[in-house]
PDB file of N, CA and C in Angstrom:
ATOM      1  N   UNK A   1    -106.157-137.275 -43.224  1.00  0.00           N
ATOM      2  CA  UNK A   1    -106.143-136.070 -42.397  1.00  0.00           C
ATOM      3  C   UNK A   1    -105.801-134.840 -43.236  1.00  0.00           C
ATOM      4  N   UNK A   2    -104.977-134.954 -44.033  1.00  0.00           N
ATOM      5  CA  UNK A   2    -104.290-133.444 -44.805  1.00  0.00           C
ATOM      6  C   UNK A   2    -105.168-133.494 -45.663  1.00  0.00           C
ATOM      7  N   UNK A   3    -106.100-134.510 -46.568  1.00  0.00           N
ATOM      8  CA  UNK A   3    -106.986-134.449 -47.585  1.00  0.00           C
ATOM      9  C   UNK A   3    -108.304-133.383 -46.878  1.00  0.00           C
ATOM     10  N   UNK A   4    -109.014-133.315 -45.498  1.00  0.00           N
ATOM     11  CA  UNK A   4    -109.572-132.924 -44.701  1.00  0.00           C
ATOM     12  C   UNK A   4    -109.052-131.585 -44.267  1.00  0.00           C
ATOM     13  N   UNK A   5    -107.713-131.013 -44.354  1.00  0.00           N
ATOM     14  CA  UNK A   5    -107.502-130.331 -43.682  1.00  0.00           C
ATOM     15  C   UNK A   5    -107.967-129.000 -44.957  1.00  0.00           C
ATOM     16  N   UNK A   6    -107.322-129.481 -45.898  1.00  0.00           N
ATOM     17  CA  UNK A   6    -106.881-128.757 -47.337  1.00  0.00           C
ATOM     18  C   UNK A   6    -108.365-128.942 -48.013  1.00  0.00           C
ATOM     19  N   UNK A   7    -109.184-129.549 -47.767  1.00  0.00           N
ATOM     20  CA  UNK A   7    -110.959-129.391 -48.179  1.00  0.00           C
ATOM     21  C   UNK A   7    -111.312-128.287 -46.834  1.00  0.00           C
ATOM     22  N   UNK A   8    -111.076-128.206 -45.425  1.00  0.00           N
ATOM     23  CA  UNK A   8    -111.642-127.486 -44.702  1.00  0.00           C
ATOM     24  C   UNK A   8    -110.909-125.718 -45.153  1.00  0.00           C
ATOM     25  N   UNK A   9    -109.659-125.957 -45.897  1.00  0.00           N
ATOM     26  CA  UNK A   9    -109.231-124.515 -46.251  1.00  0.00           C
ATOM     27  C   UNK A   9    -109.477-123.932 -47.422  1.00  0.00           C
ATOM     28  N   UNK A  10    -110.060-124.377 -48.144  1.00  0.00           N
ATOM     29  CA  UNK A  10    -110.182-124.230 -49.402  1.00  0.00           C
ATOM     30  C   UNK A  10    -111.487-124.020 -49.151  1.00  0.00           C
ATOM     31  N   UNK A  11    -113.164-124.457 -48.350  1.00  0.00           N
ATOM     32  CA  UNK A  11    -114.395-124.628 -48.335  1.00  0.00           C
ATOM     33  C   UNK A  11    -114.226-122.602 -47.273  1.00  0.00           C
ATOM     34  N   UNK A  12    -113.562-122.684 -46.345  1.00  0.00           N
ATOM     35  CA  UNK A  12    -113.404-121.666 -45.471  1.00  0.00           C
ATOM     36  C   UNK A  12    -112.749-120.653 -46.197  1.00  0.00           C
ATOM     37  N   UNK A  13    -111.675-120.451 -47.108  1.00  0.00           N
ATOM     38  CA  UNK A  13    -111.785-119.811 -47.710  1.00  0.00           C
ATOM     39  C   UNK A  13    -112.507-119.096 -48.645  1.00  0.00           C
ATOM     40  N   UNK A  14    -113.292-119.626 -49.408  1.00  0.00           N
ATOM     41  CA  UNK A  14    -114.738-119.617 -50.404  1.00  0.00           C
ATOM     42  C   UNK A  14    -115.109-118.652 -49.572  1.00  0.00           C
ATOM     43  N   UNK A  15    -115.786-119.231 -48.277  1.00  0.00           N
ATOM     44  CA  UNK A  15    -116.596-118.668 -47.748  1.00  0.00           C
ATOM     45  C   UNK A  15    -115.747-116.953 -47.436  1.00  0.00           C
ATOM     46  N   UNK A  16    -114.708-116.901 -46.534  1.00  0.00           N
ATOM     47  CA  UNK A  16    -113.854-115.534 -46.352  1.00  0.00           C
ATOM     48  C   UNK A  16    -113.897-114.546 -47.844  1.00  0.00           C
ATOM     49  N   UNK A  17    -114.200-115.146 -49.377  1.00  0.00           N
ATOM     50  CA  UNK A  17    -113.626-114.259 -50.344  1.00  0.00           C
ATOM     51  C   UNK A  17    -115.608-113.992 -50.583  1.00  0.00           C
ATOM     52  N   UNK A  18    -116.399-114.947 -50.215  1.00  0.00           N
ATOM     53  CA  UNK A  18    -117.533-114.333 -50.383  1.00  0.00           C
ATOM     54  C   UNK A  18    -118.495-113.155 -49.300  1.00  0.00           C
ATOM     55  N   UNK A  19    -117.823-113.437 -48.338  1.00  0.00           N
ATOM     56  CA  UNK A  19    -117.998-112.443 -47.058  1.00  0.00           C
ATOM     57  C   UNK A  19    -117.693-111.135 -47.328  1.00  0.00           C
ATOM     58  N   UNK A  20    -116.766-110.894 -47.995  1.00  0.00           N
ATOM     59  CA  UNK A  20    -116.252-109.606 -48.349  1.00  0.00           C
ATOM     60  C   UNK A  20    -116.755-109.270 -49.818  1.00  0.00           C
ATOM     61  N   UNK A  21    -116.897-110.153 -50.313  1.00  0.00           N
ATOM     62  CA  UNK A  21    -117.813-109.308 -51.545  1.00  0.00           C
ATOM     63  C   UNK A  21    -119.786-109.521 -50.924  1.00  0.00           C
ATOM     64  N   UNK A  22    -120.294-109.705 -50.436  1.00  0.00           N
ATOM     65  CA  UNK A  22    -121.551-109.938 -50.089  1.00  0.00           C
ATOM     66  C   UNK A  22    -121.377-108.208 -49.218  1.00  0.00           C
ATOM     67  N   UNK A  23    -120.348-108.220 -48.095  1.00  0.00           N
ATOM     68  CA  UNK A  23    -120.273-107.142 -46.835  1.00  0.00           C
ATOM     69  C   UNK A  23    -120.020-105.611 -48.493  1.00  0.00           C
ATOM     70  N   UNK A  24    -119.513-105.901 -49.402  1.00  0.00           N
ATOM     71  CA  UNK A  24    -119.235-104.778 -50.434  1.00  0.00           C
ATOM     72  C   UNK A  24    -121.047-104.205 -50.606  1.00  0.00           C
ATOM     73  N   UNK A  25    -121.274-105.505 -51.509  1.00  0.00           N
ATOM     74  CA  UNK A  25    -122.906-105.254 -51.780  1.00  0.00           C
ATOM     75  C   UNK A  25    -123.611-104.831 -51.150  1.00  0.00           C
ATOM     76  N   UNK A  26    -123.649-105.180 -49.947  1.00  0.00           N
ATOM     77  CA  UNK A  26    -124.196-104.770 -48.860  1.00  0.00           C
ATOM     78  C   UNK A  26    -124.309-103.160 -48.341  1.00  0.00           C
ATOM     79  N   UNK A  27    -122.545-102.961 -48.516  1.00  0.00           N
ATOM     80  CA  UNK A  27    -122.393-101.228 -48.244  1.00  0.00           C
ATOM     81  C   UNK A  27    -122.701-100.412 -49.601  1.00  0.00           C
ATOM     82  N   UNK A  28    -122.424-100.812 -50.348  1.00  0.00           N
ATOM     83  CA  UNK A  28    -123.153-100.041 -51.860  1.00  0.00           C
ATOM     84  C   UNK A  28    -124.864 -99.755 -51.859  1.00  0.00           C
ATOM     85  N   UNK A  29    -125.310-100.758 -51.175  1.00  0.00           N
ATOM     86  CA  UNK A  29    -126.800-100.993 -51.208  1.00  0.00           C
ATOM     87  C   UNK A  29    -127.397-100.577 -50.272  1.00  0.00           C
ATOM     88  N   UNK A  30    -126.706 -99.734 -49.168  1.00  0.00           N
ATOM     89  CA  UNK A  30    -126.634 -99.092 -47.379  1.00  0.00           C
ATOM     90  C   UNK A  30    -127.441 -99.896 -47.281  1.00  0.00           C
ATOM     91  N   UNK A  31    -127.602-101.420 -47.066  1.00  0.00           N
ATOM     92  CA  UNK A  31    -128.245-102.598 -46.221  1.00  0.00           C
ATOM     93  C   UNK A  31    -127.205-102.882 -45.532  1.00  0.00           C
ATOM     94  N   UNK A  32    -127.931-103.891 -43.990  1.00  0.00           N
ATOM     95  CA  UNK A  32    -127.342-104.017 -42.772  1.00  0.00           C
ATOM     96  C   UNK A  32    -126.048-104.982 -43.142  1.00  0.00           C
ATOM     97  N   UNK A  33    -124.974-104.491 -42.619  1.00  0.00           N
ATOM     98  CA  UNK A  33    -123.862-105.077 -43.062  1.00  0.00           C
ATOM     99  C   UNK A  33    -123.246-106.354 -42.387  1.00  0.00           C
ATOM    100  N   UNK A  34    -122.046-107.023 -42.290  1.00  0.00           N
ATOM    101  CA  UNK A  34    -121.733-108.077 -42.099  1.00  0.00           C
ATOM    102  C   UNK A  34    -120.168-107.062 -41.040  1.00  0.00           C
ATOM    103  N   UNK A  35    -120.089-107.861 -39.739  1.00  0.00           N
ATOM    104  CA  UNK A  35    -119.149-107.095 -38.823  1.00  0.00           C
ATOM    105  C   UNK A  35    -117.498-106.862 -39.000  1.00  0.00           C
ATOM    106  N   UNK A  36    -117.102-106.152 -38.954  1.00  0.00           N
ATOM    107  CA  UNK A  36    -115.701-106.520 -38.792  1.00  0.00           C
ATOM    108  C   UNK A  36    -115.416-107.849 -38.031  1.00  0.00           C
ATOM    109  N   UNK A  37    -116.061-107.758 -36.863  1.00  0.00           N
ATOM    110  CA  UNK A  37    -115.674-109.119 -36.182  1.00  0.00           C
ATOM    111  C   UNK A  37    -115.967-110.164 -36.684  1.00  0.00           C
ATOM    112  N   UNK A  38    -117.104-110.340 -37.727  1.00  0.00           N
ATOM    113  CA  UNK A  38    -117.214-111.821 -38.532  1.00  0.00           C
ATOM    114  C   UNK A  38    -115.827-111.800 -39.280  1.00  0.00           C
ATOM    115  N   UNK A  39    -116.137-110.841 -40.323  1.00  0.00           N
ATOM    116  CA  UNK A  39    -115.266-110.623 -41.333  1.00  0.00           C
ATOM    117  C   UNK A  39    -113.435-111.344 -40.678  1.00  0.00           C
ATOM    118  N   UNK A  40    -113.173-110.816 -39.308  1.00  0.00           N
ATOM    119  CA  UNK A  40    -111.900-111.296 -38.983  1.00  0.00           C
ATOM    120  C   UNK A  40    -112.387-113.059 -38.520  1.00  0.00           C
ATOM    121  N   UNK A  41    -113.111-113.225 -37.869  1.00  0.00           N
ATOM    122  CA  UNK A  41    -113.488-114.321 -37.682  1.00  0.00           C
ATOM    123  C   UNK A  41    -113.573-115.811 -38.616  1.00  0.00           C
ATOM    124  N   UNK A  42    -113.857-115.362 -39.787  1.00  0.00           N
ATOM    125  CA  UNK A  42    -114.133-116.141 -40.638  1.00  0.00           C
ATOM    126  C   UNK A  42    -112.088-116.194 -41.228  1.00  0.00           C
ATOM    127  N   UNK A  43    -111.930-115.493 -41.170  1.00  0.00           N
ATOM    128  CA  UNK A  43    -110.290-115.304 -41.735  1.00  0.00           C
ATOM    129  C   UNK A  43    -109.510-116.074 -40.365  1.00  0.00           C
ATOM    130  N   UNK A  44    -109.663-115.860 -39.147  1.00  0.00           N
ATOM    131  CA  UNK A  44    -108.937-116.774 -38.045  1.00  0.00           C
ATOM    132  C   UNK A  44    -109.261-118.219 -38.229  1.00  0.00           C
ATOM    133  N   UNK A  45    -110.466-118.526 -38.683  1.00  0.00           N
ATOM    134  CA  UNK A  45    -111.030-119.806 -38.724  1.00  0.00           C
ATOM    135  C   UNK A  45    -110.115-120.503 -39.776  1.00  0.00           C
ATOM    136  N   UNK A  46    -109.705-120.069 -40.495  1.00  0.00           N
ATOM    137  CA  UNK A  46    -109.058-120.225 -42.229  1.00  0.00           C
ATOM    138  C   UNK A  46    -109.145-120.133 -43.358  1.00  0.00           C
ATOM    139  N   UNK A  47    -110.191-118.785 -43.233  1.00  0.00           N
ATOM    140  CA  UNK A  47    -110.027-118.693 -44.539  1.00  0.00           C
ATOM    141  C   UNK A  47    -109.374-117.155 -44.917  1.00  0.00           C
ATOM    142  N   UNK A  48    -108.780-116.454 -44.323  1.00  0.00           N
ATOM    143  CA  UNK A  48    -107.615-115.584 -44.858  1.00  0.00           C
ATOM    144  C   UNK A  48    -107.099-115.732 -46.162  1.00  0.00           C
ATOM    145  N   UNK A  49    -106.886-116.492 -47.048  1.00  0.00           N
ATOM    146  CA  UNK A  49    -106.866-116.278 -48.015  1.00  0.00           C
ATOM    147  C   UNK A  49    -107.555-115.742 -48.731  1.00  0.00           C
ATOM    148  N   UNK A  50    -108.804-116.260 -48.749  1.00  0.00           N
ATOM    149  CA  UNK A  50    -109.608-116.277 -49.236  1.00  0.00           C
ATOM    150  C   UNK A  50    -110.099-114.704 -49.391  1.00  0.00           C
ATOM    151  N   UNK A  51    -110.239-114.139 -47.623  1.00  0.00           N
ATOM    152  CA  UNK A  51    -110.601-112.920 -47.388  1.00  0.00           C
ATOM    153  C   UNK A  51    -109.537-111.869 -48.029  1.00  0.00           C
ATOM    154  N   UNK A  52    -108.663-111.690 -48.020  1.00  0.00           N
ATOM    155  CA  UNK A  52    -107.379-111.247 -48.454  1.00  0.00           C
ATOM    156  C   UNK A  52    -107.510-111.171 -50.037  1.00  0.00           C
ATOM    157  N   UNK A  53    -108.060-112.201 -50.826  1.00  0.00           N
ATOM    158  CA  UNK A  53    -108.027-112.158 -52.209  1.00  0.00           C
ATOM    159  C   UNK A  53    -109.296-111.699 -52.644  1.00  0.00           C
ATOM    160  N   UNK A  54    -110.727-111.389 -51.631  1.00  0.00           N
ATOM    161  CA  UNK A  54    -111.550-110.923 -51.312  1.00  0.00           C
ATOM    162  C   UNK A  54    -111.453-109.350 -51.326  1.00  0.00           C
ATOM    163  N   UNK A  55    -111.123-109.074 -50.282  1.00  0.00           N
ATOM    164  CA  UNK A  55    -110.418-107.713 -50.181  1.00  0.00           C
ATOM    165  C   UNK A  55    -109.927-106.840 -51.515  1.00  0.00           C
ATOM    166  N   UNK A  56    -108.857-107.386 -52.109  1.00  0.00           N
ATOM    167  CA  UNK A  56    -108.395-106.471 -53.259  1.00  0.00           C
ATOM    168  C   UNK A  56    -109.356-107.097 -54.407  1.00  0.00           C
ATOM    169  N   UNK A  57    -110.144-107.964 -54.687  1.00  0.00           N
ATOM    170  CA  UNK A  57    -111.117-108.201 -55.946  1.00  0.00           C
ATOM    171  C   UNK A  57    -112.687-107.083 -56.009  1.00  0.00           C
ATOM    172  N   UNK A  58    -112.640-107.260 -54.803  1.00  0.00           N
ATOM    173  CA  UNK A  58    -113.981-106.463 -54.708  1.00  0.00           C
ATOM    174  C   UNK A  58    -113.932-104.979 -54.022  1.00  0.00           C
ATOM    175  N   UNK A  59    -112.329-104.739 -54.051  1.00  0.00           N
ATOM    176  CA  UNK A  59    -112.000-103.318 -53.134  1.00  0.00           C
ATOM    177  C   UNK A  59    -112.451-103.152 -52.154  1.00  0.00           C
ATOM    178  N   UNK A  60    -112.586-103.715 -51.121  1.00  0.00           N
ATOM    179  CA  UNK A  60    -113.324-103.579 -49.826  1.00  0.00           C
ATOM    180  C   UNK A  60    -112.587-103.951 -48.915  1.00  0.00           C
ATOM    181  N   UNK A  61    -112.743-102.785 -47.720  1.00  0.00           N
ATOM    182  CA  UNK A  61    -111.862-102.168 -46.627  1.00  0.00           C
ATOM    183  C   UNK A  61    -110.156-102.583 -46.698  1.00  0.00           C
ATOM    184  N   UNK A  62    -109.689-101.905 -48.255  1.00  0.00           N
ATOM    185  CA  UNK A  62    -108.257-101.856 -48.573  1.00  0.00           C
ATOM    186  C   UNK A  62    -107.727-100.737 -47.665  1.00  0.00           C
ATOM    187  N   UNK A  63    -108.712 -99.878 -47.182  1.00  0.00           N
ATOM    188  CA  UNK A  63    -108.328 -98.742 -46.648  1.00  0.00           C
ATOM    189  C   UNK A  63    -107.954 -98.507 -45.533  1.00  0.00           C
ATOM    190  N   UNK A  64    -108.568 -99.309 -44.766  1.00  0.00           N
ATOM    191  CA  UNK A  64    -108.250 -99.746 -43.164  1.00  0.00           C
ATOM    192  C   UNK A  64    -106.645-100.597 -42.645  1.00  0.00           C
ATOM    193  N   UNK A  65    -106.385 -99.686 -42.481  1.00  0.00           N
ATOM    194  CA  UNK A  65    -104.931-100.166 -41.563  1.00  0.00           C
ATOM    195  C   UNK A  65    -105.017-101.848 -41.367  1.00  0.00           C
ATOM    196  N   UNK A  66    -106.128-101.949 -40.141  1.00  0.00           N
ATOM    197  CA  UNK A  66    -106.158-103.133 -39.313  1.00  0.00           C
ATOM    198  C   UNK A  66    -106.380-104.509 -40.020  1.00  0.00           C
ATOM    199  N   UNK A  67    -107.443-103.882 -41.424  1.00  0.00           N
ATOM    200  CA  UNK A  67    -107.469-105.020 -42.059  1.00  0.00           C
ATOM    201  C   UNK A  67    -106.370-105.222 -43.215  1.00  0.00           C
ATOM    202  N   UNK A  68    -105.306-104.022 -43.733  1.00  0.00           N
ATOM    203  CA  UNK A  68    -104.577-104.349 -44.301  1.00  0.00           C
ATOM    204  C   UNK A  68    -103.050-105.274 -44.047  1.00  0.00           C
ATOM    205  N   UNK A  69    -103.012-104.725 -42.530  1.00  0.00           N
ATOM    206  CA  UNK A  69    -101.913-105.747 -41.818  1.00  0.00           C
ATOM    207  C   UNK A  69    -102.602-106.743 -41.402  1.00  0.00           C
ATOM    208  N   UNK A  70    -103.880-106.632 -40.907  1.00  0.00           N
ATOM    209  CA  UNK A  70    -104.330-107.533 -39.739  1.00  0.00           C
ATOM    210  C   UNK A  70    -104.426-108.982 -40.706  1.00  0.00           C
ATOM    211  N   UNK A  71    -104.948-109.379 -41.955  1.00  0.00           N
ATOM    212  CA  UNK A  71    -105.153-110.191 -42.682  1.00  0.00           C
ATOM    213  C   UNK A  71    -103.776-111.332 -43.060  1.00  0.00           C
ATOM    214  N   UNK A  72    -102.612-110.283 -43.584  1.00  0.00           N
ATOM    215  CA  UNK A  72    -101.430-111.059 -44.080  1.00  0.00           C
ATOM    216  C   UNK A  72    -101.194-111.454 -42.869  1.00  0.00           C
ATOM    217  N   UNK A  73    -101.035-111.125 -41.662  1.00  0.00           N
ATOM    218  CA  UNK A  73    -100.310-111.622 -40.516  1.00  0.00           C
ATOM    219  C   UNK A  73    -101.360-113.189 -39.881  1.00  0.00           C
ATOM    220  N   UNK A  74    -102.401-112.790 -40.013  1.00  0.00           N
ATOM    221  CA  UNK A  74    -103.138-114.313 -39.634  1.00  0.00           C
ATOM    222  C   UNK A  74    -102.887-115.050 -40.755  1.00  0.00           C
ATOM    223  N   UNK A  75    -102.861-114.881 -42.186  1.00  0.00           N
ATOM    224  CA  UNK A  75    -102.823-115.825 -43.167  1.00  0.00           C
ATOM    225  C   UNK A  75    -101.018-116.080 -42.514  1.00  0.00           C
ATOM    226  N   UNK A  76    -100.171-115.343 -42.189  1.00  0.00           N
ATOM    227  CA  UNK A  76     -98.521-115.998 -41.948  1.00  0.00           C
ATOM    228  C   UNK A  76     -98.733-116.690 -40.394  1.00  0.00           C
ATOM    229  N   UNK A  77     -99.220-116.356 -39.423  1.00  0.00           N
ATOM    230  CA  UNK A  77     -99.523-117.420 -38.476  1.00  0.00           C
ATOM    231  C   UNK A  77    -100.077-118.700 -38.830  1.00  0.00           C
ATOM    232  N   UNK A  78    -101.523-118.782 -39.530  1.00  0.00           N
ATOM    233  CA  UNK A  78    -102.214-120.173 -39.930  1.00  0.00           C
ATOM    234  C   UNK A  78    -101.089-120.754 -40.579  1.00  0.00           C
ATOM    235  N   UNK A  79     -99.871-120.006 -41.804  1.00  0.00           N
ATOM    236  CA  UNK A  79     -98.846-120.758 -42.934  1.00  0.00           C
ATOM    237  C   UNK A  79     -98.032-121.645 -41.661  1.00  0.00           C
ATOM    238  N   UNK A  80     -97.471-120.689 -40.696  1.00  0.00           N
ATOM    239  CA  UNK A  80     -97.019-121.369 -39.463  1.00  0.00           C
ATOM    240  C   UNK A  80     -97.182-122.914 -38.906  1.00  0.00           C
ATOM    241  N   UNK A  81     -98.653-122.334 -38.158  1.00  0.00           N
ATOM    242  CA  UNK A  81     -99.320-123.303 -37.316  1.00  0.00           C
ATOM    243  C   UNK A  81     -99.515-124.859 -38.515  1.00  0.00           C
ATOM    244  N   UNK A  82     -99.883-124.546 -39.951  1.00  0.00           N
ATOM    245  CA  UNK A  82     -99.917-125.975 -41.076  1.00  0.00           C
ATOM    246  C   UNK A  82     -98.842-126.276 -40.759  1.00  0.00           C
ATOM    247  N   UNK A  83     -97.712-125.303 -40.948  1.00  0.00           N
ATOM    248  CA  UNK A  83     -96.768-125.913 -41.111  1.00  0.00           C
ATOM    249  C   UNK A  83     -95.899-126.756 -40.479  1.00  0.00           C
ATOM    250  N   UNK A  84     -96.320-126.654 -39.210  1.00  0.00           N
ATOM    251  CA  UNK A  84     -95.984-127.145 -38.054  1.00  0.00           C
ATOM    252  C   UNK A  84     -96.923-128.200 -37.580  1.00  0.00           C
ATOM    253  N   UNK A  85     -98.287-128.239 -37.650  1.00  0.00           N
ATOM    254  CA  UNK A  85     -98.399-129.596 -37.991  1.00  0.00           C
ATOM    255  C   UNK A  85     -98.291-130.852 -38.898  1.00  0.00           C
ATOM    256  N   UNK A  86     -97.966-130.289 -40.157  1.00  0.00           N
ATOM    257  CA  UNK A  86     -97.159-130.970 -41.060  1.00  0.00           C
ATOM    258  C   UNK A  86     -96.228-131.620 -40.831  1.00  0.00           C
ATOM    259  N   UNK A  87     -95.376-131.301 -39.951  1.00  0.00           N
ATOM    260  CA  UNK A  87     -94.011-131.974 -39.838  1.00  0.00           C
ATOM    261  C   UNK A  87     -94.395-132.931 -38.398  1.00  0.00           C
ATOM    262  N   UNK A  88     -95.208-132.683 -37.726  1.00  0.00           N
ATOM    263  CA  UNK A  88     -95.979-133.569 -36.837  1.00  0.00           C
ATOM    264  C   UNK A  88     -96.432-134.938 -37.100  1.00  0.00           C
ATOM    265  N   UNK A  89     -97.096-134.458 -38.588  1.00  0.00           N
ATOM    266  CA  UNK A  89     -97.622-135.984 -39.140  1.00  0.00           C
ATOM    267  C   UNK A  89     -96.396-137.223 -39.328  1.00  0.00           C
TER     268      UNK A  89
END
């Protein structure tokens, strides 16, 4: 189960740190972009890290309030919610 859990966060993350550099390219290139609402979406799902280390690599939307709090606080809920099923197992 934790071998599964820690492949589904690590695969979802990938994906969150490539979302935000693809949504960069995208706005450099004024082609149709990728939503805020994915962008948070893909980070609720689990990969916040990912997006977060996304974010400051490729400088994209550091500037925005919502995504500068909004990110650490789901990556400290998901640290939570593992963590708490961790001690479940």
């Amino acid at each position: 189960m934790q071998t599964y859990l820690v492949s589904y966060i690590i695969l979802i993350s990938i994906m969150g740190f490539w979302s935000m550099g693809e949504d960069k390219k995208r706005a450099v290139k004024r082609q149709y972009r990728l939503s805020e609402k994915t962008l948070f979406l893909i980070a609720l799902l689990g990969g916040g890290l990912g997006s977060i280390l996304g974010m400051y690599v490729f400088r994209h939307k550091t500037k925005h309030w919502y995504f500068k709090i909004g990110m650490p606080l789901i990556v400290l809920l998901q640290a939570v919610i593992i963590y708490n099923i961790g001690t479940l197992l």
